[in-house]
C-alpha atoms as a PDB file:
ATOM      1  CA  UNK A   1      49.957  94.044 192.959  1.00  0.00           C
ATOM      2  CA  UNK A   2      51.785  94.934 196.333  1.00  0.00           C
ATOM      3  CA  UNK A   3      50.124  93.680 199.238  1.00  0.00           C
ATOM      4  CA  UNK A   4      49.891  96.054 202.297  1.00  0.00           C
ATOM      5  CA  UNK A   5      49.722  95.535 206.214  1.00  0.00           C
ATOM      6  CA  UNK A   6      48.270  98.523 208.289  1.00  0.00           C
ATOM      7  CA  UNK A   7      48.798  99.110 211.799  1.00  0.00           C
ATOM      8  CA  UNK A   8      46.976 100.963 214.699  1.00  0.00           C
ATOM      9  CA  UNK A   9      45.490 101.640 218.243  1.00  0.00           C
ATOM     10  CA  UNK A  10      41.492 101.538 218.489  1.00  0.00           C
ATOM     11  CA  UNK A  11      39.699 102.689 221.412  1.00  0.00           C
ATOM     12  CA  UNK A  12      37.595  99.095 221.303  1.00  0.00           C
ATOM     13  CA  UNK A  13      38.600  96.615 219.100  1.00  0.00           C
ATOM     14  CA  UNK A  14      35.027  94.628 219.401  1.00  0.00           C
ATOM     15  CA  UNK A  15      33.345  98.266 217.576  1.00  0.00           C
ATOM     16  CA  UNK A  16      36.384  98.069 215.247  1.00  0.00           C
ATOM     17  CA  UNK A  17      35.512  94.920 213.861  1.00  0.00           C
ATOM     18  CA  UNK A  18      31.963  95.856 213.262  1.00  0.00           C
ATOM     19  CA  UNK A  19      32.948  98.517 211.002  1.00  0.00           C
ATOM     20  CA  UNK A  20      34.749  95.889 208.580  1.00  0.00           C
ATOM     21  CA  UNK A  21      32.166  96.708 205.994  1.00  0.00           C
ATOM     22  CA  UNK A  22      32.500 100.296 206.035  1.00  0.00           C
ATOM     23  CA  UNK A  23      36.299 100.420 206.236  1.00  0.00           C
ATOM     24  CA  UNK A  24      36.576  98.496 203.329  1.00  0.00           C
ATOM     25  CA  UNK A  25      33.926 100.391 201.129  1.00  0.00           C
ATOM     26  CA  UNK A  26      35.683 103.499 202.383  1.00  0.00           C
ATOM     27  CA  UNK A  27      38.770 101.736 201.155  1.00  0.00           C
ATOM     28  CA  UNK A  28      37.542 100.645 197.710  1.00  0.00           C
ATOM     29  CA  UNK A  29      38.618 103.052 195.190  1.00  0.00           C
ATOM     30  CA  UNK A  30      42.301 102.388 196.485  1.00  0.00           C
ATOM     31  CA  UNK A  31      42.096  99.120 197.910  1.00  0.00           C
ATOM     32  CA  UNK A  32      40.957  95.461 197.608  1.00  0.00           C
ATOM     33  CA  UNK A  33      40.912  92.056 199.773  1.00  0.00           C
ATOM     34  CA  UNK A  34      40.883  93.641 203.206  1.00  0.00           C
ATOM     35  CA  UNK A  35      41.738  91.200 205.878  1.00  0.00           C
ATOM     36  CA  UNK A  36      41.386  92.482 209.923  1.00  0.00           C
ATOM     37  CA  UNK A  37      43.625  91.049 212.398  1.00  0.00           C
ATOM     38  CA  UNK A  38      43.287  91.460 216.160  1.00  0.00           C
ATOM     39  CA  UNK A  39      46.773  91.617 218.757  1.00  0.00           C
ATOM     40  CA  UNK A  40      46.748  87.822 220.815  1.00  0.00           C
ATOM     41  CA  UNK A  41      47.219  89.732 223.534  1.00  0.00           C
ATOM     42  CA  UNK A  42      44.129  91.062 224.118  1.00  0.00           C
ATOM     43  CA  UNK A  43      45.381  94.669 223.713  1.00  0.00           C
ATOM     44  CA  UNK A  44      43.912  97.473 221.747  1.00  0.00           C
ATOM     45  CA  UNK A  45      46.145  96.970 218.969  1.00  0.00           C
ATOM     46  CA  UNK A  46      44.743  95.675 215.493  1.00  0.00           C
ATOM     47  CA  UNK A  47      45.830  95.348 211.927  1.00  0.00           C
ATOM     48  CA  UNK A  48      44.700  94.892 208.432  1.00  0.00           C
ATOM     49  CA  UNK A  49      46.044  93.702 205.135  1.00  0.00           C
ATOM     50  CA  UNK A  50      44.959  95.030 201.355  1.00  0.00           C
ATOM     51  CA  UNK A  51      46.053  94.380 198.152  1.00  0.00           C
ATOM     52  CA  UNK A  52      46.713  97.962 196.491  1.00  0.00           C
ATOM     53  CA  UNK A  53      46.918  98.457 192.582  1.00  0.00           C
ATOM     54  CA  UNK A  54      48.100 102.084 193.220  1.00  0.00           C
ATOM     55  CA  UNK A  55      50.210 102.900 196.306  1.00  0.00           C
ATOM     56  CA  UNK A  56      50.215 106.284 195.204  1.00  0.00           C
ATOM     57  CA  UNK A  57      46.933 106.739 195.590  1.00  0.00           C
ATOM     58  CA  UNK A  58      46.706 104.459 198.295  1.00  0.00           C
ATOM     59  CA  UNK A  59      49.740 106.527 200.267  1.00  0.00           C
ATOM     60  CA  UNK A  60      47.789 109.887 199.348  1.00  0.00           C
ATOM     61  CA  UNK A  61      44.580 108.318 201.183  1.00  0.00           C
ATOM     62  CA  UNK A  62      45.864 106.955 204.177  1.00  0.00           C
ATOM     63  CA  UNK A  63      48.437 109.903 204.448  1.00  0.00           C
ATOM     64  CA  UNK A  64      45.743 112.820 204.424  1.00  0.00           C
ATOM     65  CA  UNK A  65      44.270 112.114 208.285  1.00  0.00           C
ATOM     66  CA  UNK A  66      43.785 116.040 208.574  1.00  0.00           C
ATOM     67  CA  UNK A  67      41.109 115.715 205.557  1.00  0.00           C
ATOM     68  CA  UNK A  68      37.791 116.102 207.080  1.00  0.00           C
ATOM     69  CA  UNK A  69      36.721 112.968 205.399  1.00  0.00           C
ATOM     70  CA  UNK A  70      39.372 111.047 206.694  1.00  0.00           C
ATOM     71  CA  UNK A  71      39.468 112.188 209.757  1.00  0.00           C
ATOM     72  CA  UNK A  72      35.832 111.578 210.107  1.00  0.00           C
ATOM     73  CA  UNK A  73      36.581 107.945 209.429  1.00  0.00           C
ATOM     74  CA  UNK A  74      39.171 107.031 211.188  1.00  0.00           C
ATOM     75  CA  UNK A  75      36.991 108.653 214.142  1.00  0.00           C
ATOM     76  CA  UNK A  76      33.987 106.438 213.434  1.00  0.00           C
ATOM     77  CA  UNK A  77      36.322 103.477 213.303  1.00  0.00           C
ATOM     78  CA  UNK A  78      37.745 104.813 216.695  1.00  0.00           C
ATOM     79  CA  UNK A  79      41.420 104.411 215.378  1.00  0.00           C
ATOM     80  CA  UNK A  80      43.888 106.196 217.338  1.00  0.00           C
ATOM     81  CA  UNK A  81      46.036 108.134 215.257  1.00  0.00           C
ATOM     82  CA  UNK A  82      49.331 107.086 214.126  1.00  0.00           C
ATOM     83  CA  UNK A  83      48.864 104.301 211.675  1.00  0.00           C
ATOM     84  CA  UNK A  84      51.696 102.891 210.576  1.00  0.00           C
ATOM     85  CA  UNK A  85      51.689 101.059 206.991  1.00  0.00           C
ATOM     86  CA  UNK A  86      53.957  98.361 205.841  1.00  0.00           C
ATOM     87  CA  UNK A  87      54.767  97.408 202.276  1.00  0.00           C
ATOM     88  CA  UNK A  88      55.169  94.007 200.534  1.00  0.00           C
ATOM     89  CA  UNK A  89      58.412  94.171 198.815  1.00  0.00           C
END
């Protein structure tokens, strides 16, 4: 199973954090074992890592931002838009 390592801007990385639960049940159906990581620097930028059993559903998921539902999320988890995703190969 390919493991995964997302990357993005968030308006407050403190809020982001809370929302661990919620990204990762809004992550479920396409992803397991969702690890947050935070930038040493103190900046805003933060990243996660998920082990995905099907990166085409995974890719169709994460690439779909101008979904309502998606875009509602990524809102709530005040990600700034792009996120960039990097595969384990």
């Amino acid at each position: 199973m390919p493991k995964i390592v997302v990357t993005a801007a968030v308006k407050d990385v403190e809020a982001w954090l809370k929302f661990k639960p919620q990204l990762i049940a809004q992550l479920s159906a396409v992803a397991s074992d969702g690890t947050s990581y935070v930038a040493n620097d103190g900046s805003n930028r933060v990243a996660s890592t998920w082990d995905v059993p099907d990166m085409e559903a995974f890719l169709a998921a994460q690439s779909a931002p101008s979904s309502p539902e998606m875009a509602a999320a990524m809102e709530r988890y005040g990600m700034i838009p792009p996120t960039t995703v990097y595969v384990e190969k």
